[in-house]
Each structure stands twice: as structure tokens, then as C-alpha cells.
N, C-alpha and C. Protein backbone atom coordinates (compact mmCIF):
# COMPACT_ATOMS: atom_id res chain seq x y z
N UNK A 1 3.05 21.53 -12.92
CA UNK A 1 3.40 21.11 -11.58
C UNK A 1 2.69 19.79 -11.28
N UNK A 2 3.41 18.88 -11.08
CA UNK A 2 2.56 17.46 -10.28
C UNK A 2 3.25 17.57 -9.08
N UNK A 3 2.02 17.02 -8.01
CA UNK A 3 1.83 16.99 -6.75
C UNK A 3 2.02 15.19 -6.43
N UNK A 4 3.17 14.76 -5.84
CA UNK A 4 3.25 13.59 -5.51
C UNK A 4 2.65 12.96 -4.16
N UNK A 5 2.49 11.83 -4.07
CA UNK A 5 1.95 11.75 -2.81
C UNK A 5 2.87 10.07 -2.67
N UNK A 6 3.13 10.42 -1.44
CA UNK A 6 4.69 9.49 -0.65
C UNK A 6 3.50 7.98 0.19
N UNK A 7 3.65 6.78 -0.45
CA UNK A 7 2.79 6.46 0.32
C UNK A 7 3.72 5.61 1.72
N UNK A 8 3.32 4.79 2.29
CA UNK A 8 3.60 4.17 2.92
C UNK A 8 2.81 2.60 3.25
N UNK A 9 3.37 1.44 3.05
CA UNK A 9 2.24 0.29 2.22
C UNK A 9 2.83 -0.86 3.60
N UNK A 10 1.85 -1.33 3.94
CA UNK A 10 1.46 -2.23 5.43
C UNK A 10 1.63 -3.52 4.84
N UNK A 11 2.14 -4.71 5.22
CA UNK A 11 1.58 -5.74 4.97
C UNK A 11 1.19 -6.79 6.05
N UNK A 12 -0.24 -7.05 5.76
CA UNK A 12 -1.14 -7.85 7.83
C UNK A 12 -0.61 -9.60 6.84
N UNK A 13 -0.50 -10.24 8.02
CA UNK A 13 -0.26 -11.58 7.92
C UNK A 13 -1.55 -12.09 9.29
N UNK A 14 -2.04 -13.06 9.19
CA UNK A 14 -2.72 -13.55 9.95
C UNK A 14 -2.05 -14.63 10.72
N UNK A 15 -2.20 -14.61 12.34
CA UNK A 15 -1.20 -14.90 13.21
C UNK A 15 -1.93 -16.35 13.45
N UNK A 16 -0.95 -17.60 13.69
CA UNK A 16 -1.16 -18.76 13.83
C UNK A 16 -1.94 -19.58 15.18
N UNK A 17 -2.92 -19.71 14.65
CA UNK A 17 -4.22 -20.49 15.91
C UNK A 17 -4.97 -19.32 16.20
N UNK A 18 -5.05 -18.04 15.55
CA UNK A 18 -6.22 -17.09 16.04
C UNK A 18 -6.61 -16.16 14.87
N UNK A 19 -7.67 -15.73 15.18
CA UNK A 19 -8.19 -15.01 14.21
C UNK A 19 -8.13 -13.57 14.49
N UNK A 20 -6.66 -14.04 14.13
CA UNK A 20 -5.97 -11.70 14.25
C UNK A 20 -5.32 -12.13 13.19
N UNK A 21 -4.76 -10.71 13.51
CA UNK A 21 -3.44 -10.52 12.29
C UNK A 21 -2.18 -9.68 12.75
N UNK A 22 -1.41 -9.49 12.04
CA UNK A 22 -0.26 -8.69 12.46
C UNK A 22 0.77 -7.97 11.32
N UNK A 23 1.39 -6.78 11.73
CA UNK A 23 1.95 -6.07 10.69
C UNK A 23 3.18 -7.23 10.70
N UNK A 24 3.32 -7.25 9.44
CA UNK A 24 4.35 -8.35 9.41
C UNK A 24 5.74 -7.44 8.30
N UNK A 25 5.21 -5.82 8.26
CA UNK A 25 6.53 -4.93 7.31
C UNK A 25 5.96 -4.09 6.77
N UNK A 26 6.46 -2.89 6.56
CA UNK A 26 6.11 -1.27 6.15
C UNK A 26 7.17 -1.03 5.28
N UNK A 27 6.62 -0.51 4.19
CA UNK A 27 7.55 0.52 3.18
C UNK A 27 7.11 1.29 2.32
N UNK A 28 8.19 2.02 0.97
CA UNK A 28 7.55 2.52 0.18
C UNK A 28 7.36 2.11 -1.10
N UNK A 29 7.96 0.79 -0.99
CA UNK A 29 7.77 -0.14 -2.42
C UNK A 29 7.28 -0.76 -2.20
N UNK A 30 5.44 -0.68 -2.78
CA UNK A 30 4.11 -1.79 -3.48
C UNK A 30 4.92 -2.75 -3.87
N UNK A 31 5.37 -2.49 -4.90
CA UNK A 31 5.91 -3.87 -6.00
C UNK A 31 6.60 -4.90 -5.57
N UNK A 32 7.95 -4.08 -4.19
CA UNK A 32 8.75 -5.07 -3.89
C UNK A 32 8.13 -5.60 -3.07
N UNK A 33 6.79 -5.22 -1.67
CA UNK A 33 6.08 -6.17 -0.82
C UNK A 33 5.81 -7.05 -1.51
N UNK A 34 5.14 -6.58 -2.68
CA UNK A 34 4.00 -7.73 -3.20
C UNK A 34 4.74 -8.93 -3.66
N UNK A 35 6.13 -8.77 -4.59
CA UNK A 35 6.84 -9.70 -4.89
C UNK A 35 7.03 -10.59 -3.95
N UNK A 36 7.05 -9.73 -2.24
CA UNK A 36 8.05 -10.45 -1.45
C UNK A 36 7.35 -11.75 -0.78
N UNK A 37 6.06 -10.96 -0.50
CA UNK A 37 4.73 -11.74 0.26
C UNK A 37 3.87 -12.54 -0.83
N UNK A 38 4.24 -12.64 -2.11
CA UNK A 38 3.30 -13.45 -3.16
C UNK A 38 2.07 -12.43 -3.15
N UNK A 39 1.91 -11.43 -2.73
CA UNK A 39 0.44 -10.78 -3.09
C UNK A 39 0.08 -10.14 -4.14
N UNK A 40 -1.42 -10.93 -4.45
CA UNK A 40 -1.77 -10.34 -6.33
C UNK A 40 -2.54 -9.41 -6.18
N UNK A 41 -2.05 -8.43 -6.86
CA UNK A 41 -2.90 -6.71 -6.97
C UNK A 41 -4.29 -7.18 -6.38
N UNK A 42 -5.33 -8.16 -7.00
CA UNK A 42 -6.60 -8.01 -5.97
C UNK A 42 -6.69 -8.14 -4.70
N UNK A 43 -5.67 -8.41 -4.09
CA UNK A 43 -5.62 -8.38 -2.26
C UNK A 43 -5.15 -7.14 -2.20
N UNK A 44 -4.78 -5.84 -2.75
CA UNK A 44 -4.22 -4.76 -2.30
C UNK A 44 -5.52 -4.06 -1.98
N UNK A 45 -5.56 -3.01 -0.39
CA UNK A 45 -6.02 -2.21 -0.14
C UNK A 45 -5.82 -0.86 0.12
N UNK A 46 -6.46 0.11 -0.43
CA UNK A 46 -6.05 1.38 0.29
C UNK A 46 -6.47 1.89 1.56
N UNK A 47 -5.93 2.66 2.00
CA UNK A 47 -6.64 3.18 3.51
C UNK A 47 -6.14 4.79 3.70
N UNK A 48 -6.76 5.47 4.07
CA UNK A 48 -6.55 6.74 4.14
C UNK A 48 -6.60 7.64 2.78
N UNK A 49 -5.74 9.20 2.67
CA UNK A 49 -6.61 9.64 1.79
C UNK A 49 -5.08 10.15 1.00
N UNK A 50 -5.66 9.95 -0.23
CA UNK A 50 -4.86 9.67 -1.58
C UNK A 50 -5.52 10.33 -2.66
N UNK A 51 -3.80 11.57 -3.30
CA UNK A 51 -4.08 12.38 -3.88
C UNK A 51 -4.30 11.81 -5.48
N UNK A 52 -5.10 12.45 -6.44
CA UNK A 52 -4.40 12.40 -8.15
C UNK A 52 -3.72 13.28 -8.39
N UNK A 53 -3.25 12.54 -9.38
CA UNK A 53 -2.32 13.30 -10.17
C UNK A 53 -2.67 15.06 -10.32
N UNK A 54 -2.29 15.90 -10.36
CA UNK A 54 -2.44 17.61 -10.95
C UNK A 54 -1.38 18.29 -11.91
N UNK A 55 -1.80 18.41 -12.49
CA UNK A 55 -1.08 18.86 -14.08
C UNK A 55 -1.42 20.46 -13.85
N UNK A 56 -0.77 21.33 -14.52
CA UNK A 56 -0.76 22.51 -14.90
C UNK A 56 -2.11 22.65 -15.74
N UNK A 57 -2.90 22.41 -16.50
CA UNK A 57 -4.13 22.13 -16.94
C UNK A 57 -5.56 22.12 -15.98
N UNK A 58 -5.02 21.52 -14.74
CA UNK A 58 -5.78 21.29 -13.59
C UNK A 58 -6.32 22.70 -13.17
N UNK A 59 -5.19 23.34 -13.05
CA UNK A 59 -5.77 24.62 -12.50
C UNK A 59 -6.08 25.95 -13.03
């Protein structure tokens, strides 16, 4: 049995003349944000809580 976990991936843009930011798009494709926004795996963060993998072995 593997246990999946559904994420949901933010991307902040920093808003012009101030020092904020803003959700600038939500989904469930990493790969396609990152393509979309130019972002290289070392700017990715996680936040909240995130399962591993569990195999039949596991338990």
C-alpha cells in the first residue's frame, strides 16, 4: 500500500515599489510552475506537513 500525499504548490512574486509579496498562482504541478515562473529547484520551499512514502514493508 502507498499512501499519497496531494500537494498544493504557491507561487509569491514580490510586488512592485514595496517590500511584500503576493500569490501570483496555486496548483498541483511543481514542474509546470517552475517552468512557468523560471524557478530553479533551490528557490523551492516547503511549508506544512508532508508525508513519505509507506510500502507494505513499513508496517
Amino acid at each position: 500500500m502507498i499512501h499519497a500525499v496531494v500537494g498544493r504548490y504557491i507561487v509569491w512574486l514580490p510586488m512592485a515599489g514595496v517590500d511584500r509579496h503576493f500569490i501570483a498562482e496555486e496548483g498541483n504541478d511543481l514542474e509546470e510552475l517552475m517552468k512557468k515562473y523560471d524557478i530553479p529547484f533551490e528557490r523551492i520551499q516547503r511549508l506544512g506537513p508532508f508525508m513519505e512514502e509507506e510500502t507494505e514493508n513499513d508496517q
